[in-house]
C-alpha atoms as a PDB file:
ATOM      1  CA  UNK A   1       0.000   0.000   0.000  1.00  0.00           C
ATOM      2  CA  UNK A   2       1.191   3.206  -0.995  1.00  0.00           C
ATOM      3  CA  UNK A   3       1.276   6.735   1.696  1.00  0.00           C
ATOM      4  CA  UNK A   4      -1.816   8.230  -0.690  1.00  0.00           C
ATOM      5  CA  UNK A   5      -3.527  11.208   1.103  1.00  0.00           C
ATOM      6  CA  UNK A   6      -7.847  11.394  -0.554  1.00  0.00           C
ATOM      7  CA  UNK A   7     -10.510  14.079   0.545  1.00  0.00           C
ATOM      8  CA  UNK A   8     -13.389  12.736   2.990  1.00  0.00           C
ATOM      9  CA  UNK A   9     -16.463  13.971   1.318  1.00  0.00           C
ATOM     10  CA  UNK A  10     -14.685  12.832  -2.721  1.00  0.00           C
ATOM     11  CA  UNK A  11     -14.374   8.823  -1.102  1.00  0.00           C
ATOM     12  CA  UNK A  12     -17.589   9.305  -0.150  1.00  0.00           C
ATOM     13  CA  UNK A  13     -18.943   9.128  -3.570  1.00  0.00           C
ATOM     14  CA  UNK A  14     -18.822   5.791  -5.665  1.00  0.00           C
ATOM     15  CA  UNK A  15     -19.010   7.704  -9.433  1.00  0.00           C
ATOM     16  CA  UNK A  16     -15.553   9.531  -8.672  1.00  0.00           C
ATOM     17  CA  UNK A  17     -11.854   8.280  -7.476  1.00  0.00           C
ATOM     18  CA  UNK A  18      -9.130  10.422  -6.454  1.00  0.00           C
ATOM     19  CA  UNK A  19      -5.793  10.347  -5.050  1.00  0.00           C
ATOM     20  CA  UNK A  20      -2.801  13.374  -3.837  1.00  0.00           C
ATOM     21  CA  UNK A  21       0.363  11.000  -3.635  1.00  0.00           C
ATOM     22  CA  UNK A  22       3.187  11.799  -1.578  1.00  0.00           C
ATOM     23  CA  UNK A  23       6.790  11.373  -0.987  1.00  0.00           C
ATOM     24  CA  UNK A  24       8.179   7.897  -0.652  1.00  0.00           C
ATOM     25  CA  UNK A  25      11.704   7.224  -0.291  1.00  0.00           C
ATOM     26  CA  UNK A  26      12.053   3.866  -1.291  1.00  0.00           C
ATOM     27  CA  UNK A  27      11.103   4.845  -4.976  1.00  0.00           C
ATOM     28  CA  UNK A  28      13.375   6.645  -7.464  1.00  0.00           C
ATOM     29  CA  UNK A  29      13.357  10.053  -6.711  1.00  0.00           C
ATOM     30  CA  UNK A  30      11.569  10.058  -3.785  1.00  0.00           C
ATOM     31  CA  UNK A  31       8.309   9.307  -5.946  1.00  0.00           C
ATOM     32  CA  UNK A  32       8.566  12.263  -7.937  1.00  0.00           C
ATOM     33  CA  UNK A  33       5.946  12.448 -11.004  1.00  0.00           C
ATOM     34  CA  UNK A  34       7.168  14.860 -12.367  1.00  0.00           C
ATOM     35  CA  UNK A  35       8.958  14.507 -16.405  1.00  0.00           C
ATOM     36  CA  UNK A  36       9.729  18.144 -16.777  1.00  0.00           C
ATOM     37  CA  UNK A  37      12.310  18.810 -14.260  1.00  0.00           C
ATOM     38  CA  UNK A  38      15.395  16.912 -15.375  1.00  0.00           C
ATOM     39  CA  UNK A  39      15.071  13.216 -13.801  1.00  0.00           C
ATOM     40  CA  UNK A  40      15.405   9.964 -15.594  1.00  0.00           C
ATOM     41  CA  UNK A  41      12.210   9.918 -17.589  1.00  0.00           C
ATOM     42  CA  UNK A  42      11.628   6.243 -17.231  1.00  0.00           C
ATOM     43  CA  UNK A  43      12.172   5.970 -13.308  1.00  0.00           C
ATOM     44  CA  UNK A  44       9.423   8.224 -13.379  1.00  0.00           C
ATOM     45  CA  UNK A  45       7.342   6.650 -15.708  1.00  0.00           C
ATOM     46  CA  UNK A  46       7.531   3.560 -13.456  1.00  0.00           C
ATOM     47  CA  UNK A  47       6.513   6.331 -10.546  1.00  0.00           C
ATOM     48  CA  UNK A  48       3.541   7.163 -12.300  1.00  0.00           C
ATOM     49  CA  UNK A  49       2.607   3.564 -13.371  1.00  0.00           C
ATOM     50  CA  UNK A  50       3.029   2.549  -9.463  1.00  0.00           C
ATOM     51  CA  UNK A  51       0.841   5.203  -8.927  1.00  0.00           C
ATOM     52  CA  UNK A  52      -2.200   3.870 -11.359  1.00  0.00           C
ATOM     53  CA  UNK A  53      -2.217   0.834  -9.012  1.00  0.00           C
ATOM     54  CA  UNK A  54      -4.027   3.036  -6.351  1.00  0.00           C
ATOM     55  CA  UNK A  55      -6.804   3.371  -8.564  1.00  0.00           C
ATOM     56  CA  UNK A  56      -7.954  -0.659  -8.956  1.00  0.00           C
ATOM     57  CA  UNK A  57      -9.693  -0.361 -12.147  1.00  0.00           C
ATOM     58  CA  UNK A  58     -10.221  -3.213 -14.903  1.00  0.00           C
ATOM     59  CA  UNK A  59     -11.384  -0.219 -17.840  1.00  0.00           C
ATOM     60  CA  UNK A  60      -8.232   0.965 -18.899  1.00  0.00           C
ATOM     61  CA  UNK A  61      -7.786   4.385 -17.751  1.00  0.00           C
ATOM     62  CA  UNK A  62      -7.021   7.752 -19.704  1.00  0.00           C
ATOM     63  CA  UNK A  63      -4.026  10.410 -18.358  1.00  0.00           C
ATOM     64  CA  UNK A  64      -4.021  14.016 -18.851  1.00  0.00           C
ATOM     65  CA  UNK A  65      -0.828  15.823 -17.903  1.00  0.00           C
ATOM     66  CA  UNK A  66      -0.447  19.865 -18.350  1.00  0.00           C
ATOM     67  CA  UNK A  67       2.421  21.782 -19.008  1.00  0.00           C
ATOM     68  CA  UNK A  68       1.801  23.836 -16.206  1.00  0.00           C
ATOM     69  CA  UNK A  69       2.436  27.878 -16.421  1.00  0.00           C
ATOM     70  CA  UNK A  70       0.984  29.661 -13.670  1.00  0.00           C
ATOM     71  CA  UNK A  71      -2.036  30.662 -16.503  1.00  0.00           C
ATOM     72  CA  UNK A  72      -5.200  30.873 -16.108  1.00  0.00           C
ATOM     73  CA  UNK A  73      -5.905  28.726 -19.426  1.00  0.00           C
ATOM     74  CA  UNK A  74      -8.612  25.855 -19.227  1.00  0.00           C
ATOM     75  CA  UNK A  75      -8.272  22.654 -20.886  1.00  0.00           C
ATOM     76  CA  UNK A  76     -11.416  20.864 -21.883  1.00  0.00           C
ATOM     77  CA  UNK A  77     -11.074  16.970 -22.380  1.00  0.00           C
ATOM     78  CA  UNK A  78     -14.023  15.340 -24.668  1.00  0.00           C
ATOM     79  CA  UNK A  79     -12.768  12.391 -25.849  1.00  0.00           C
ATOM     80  CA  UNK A  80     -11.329   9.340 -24.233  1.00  0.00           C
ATOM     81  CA  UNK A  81      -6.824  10.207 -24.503  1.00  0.00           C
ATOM     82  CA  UNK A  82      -3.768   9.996 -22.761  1.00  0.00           C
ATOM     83  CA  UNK A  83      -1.604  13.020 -22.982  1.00  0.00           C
ATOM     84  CA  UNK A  84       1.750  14.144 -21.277  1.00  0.00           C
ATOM     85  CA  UNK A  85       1.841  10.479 -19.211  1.00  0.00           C
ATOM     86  CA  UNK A  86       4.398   9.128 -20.809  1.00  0.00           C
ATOM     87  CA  UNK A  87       5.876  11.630 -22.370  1.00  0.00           C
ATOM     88  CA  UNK A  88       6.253  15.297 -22.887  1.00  0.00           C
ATOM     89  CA  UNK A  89       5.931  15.281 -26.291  1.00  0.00           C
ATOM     90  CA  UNK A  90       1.495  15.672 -26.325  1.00  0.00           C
ATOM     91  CA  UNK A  91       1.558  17.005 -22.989  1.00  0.00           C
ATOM     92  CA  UNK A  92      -1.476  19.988 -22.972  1.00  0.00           C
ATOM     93  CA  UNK A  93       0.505  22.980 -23.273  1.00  0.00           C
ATOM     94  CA  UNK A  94       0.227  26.810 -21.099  1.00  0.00           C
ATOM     95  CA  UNK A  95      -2.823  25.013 -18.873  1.00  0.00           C
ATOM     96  CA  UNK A  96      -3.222  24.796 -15.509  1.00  0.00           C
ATOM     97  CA  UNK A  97      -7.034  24.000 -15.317  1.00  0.00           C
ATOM     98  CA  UNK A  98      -8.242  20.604 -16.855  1.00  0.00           C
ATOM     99  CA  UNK A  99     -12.261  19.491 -17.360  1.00  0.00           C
ATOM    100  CA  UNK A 100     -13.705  16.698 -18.033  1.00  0.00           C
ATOM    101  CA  UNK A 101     -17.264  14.716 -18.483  1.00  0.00           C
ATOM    102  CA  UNK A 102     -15.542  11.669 -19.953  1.00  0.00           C
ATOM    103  CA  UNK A 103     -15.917   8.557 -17.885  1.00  0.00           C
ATOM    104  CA  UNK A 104     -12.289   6.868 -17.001  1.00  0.00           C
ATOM    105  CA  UNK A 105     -10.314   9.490 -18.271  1.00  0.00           C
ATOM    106  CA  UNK A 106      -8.151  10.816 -15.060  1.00  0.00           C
ATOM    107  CA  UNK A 107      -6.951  14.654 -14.879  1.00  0.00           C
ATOM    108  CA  UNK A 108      -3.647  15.232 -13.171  1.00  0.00           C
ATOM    109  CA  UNK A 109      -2.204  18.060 -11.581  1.00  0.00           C
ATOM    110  CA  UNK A 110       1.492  18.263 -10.559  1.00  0.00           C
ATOM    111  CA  UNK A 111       2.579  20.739  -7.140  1.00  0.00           C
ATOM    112  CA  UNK A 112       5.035  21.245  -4.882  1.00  0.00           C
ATOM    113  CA  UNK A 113       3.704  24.269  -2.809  1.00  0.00           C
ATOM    114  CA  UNK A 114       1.227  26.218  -5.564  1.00  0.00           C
ATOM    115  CA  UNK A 115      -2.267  25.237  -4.952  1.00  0.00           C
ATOM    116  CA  UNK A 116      -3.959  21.928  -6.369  1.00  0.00           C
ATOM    117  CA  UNK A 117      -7.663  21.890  -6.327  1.00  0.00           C
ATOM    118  CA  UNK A 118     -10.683  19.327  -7.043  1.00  0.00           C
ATOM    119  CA  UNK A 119     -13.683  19.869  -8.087  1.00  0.00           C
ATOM    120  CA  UNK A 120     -16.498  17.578  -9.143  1.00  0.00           C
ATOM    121  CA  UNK A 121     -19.920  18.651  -9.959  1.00  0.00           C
ATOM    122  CA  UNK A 122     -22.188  15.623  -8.766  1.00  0.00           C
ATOM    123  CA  UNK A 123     -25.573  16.612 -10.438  1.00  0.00           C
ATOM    124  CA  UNK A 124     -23.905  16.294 -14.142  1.00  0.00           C
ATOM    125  CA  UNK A 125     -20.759  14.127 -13.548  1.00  0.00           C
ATOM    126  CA  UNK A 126     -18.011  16.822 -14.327  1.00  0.00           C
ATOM    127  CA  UNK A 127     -15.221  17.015 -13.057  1.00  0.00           C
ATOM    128  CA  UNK A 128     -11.573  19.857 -12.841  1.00  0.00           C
ATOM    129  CA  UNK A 129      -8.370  19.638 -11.707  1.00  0.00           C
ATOM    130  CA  UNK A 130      -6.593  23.126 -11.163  1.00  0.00           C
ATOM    131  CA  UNK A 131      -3.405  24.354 -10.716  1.00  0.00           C
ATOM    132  CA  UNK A 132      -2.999  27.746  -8.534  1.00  0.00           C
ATOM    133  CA  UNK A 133       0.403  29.427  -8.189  1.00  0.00           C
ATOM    134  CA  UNK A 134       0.024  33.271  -7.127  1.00  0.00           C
ATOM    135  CA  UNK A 135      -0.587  34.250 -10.000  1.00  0.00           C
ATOM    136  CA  UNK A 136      -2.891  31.494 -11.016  1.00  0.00           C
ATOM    137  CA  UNK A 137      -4.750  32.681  -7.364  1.00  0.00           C
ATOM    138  CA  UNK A 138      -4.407  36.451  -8.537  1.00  0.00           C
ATOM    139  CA  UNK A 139      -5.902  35.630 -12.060  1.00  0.00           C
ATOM    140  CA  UNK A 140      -8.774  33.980 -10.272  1.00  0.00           C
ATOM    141  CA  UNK A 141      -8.313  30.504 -12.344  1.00  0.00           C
ATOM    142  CA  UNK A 142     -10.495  28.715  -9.601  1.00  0.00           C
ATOM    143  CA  UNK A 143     -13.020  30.706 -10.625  1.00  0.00           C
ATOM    144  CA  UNK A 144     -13.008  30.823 -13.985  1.00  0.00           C
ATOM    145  CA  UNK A 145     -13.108  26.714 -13.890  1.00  0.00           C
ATOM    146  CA  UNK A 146     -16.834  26.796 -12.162  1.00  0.00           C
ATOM    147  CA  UNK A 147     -17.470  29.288 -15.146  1.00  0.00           C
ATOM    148  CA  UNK A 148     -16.724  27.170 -17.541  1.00  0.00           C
ATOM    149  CA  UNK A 149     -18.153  24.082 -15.766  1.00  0.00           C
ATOM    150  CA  UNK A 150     -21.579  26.538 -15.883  1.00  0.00           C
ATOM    151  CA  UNK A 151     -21.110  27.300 -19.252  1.00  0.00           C
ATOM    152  CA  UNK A 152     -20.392  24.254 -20.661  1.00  0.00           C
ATOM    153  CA  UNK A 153     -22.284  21.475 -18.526  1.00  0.00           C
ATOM    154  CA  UNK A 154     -24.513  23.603 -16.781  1.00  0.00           C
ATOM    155  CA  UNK A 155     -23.076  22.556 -13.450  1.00  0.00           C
ATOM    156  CA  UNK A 156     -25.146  24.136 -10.415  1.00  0.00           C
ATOM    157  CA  UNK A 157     -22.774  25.084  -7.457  1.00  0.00           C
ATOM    158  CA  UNK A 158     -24.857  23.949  -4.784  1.00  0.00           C
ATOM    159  CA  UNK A 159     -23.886  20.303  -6.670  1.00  0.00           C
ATOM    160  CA  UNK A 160     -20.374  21.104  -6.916  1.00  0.00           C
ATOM    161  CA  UNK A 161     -17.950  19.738  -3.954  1.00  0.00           C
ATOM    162  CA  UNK A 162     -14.213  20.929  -4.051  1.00  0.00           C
ATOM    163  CA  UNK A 163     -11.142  19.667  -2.212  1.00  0.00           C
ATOM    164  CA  UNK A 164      -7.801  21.852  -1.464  1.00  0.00           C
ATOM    165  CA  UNK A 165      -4.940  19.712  -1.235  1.00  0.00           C
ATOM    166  CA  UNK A 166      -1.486  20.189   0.622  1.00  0.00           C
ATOM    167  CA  UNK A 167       0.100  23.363  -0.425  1.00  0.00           C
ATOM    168  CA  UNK A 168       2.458  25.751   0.978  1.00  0.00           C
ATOM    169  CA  UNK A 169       0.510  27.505   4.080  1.00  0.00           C
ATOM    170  CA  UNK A 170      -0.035  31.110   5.877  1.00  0.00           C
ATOM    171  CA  UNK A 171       2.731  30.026   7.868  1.00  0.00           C
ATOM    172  CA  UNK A 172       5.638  29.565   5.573  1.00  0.00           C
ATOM    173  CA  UNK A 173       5.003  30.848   2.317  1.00  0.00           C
ATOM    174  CA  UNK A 174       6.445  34.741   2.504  1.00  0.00           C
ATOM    175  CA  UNK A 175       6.627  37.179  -0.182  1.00  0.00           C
ATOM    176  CA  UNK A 176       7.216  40.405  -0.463  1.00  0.00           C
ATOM    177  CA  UNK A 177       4.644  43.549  -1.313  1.00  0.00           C
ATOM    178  CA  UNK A 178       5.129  43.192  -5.050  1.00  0.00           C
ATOM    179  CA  UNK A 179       3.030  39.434  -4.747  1.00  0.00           C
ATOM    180  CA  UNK A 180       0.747  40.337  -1.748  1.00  0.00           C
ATOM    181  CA  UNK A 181      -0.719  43.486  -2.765  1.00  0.00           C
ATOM    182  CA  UNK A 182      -2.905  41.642  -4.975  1.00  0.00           C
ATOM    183  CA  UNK A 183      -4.590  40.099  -2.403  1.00  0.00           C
ATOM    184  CA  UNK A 184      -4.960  43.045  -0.443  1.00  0.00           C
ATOM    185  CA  UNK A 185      -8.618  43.043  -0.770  1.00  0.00           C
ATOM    186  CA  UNK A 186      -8.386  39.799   1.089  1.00  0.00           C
ATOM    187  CA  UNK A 187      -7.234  41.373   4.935  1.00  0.00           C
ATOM    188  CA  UNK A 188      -7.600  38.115   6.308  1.00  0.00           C
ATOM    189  CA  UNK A 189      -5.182  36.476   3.727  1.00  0.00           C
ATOM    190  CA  UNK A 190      -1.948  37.851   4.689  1.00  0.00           C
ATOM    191  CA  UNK A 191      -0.117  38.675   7.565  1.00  0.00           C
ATOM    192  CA  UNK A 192       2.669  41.695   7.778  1.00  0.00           C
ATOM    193  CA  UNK A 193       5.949  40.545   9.422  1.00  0.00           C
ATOM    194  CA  UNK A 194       8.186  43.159   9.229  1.00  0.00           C
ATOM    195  CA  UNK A 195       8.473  44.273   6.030  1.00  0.00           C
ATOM    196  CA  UNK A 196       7.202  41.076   4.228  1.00  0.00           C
ATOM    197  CA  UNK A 197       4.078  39.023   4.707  1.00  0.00           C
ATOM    198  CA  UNK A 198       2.625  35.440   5.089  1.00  0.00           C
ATOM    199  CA  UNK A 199       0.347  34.705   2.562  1.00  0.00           C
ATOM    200  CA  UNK A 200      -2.364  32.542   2.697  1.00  0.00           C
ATOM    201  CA  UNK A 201      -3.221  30.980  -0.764  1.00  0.00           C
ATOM    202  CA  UNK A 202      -4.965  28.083  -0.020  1.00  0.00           C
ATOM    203  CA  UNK A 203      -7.796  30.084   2.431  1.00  0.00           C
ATOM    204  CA  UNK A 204      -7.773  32.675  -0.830  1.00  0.00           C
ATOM    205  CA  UNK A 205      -8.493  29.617  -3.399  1.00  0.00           C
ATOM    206  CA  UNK A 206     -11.406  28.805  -0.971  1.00  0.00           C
ATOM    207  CA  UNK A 207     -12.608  32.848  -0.507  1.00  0.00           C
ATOM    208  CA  UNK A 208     -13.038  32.197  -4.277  1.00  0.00           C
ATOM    209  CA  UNK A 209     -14.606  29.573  -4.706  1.00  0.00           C
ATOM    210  CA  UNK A 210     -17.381  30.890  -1.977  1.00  0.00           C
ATOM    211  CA  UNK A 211     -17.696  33.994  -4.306  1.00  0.00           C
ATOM    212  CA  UNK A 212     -18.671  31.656  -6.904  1.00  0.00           C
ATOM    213  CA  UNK A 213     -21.497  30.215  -4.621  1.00  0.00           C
ATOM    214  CA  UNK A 214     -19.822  26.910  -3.660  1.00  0.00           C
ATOM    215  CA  UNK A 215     -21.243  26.198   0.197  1.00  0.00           C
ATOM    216  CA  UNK A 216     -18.826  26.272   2.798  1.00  0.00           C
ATOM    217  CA  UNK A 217     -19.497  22.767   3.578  1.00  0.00           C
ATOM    218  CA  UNK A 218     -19.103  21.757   0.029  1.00  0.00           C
ATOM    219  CA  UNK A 219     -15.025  22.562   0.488  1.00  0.00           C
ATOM    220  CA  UNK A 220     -13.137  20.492   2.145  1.00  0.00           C
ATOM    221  CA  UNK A 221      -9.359  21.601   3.048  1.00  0.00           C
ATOM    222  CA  UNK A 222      -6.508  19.294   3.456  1.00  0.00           C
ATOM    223  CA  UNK A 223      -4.861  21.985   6.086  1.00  0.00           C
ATOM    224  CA  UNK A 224      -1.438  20.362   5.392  1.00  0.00           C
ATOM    225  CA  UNK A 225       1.618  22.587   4.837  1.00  0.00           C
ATOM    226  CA  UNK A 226       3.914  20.939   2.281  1.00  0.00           C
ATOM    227  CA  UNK A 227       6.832  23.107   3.798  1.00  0.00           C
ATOM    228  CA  UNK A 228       5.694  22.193   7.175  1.00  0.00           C
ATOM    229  CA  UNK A 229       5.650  18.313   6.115  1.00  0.00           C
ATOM    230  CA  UNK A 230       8.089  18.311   3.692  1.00  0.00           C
ATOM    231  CA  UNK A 231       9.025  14.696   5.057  1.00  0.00           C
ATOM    232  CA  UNK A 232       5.700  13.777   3.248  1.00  0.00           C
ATOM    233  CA  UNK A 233       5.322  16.596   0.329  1.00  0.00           C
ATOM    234  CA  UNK A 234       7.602  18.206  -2.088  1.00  0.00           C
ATOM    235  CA  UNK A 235       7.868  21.777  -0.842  1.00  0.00           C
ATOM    236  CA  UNK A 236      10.315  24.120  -3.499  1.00  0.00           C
ATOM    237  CA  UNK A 237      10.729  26.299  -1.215  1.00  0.00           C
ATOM    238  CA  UNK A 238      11.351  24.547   2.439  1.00  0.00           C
ATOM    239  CA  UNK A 239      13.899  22.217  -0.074  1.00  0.00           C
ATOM    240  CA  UNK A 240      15.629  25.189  -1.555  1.00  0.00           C
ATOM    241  CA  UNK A 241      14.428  24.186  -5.120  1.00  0.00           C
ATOM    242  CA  UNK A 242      13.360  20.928  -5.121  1.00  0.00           C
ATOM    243  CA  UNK A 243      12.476  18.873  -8.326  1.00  0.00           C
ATOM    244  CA  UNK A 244      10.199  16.719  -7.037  1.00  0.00           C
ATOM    245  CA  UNK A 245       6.712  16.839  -7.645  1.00  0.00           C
ATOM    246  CA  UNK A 246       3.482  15.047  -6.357  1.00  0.00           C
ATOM    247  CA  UNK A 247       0.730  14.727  -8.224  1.00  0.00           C
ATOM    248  CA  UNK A 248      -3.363  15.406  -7.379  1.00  0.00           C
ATOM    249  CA  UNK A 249      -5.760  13.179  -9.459  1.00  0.00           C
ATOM    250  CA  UNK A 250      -9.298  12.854 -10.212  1.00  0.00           C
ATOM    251  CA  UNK A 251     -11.788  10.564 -12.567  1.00  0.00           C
ATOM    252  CA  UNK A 252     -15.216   9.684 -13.474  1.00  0.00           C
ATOM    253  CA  UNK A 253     -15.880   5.987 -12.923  1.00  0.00           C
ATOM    254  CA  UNK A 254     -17.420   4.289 -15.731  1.00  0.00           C
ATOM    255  CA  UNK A 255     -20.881   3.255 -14.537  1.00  0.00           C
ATOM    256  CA  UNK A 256     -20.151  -0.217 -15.916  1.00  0.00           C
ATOM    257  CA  UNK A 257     -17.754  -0.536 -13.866  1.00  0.00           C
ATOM    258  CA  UNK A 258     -18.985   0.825 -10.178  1.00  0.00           C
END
């Protein structure tokens, strides 16, 4: 059994399956997923297809991997394909939102401190795997992914249940007045130490997605600093410029199969 960390109210729910994997020493590289930053590609190709064990499924499964830019550019999957899994060569380029309706085909997103969220709208099967750096957070991409889930699926946010997964926390992640004066609008996102402050992305991803109309109770928050636990997460910053990544995963079940 692998360390896998899942959201309460998303395993409660037999049409969805998702997973945030974590740091294990015993595999190459610490069980990085990441192809992009240098490792040997097929160690981490065998990461990733250790990883698909977690997920116990006879239908053969469909992976969607981003090239990741800190945009606020939504990909929308509607057809049953593997991209950027094996390889970089199709990966989905400049995207760091991914949506889906189609049954068994898993979105990934890859972190180690930005902000990886979940969302699955239960009424209409869709699901959305997002990506939120700063400047992901300051363009509002959370957001604009339940806008396009309304536009295109006519998803209903009182349907629509959303998990925040480890990320870098009010506690460690400091910038300076250049990053936080975006989210100045937000007073009880930051806090000023000195002349820097603690920001607070994760609680800002959720002040979003409560603008949007998503219920309170409807959010669930992993409250896990990757810097804090960076014996269990990749943290780039707490590890000076790490290249390890781990990787937060959703996908529709096939109905044949459940």
């Amino acid at each position: 059994m692998l360390d896998i960390y899942k959201f309460f109210h998303f395993t409660e729910d037999t049409n969805i399956f998702h997973l945030v994997s974590t740091k294990l020493k015993k595999h190459p590289y610490s069980f990085s997923q990441a192809l992009h930053t240098g490792e040997d590609k097929k160690s981490i190709v065998i990461n990733r297809q250790t990883l698909t064990k977690e997920f116990h499924s006879d239908i053969p499964l469909h992976f969607i991997v981003a090239n990741q830019t800190h945009s606020d550019n939504i990909y929308i999957i509607t057809q049953k394909t593997t991209k950027g899994w094996n390889s970089l060569d199709n990966t989905i380029q400049d995207c760091d939102a991914l949506i889906t309706n189609v049954p068994n085909v898993v979105l990934c997103i890859l972190t180690a401190d930005c902000v990886p969220i979940l969302l699955y709208d239960r009424k209409n099967n869709v699901i959305a795997a997002v990506h939120a750096g700063w400047k992901g957070t300051k363009a509002q991409i959370v957001s604009k992914t339940i806008k396009k889930m309304q536009a295109l699926y006519a998803s209903d946010v009182d349907e629509i249940i959303a998990g925040i997964a480890p990320s870098i926390g009010k506690c460690c992640y400091q910038v300076g007045e250049d990053v936080a004066k975006y989210f100045f609008d937000t007073p009880q996102s930051y806090k000023k130490v000195n002349h820097k402050y603690m920001l607070d992305l994760p609680y800002i991803n959720k002040e979003q997605l409560l603008r949007c109309g998503i219920k309170e109770s409807h959010i669930e928050m992993s409250n896990i600093c990757t810097s804090c636990k960076v014996e269990r997460f990749f943290s780039f910053r707490k590890e000076k410029g790490c290249s390890g990544r781990f990787m937060s995963m959703i996908v529709l079940k096939d109905k044949n199969e459940n």
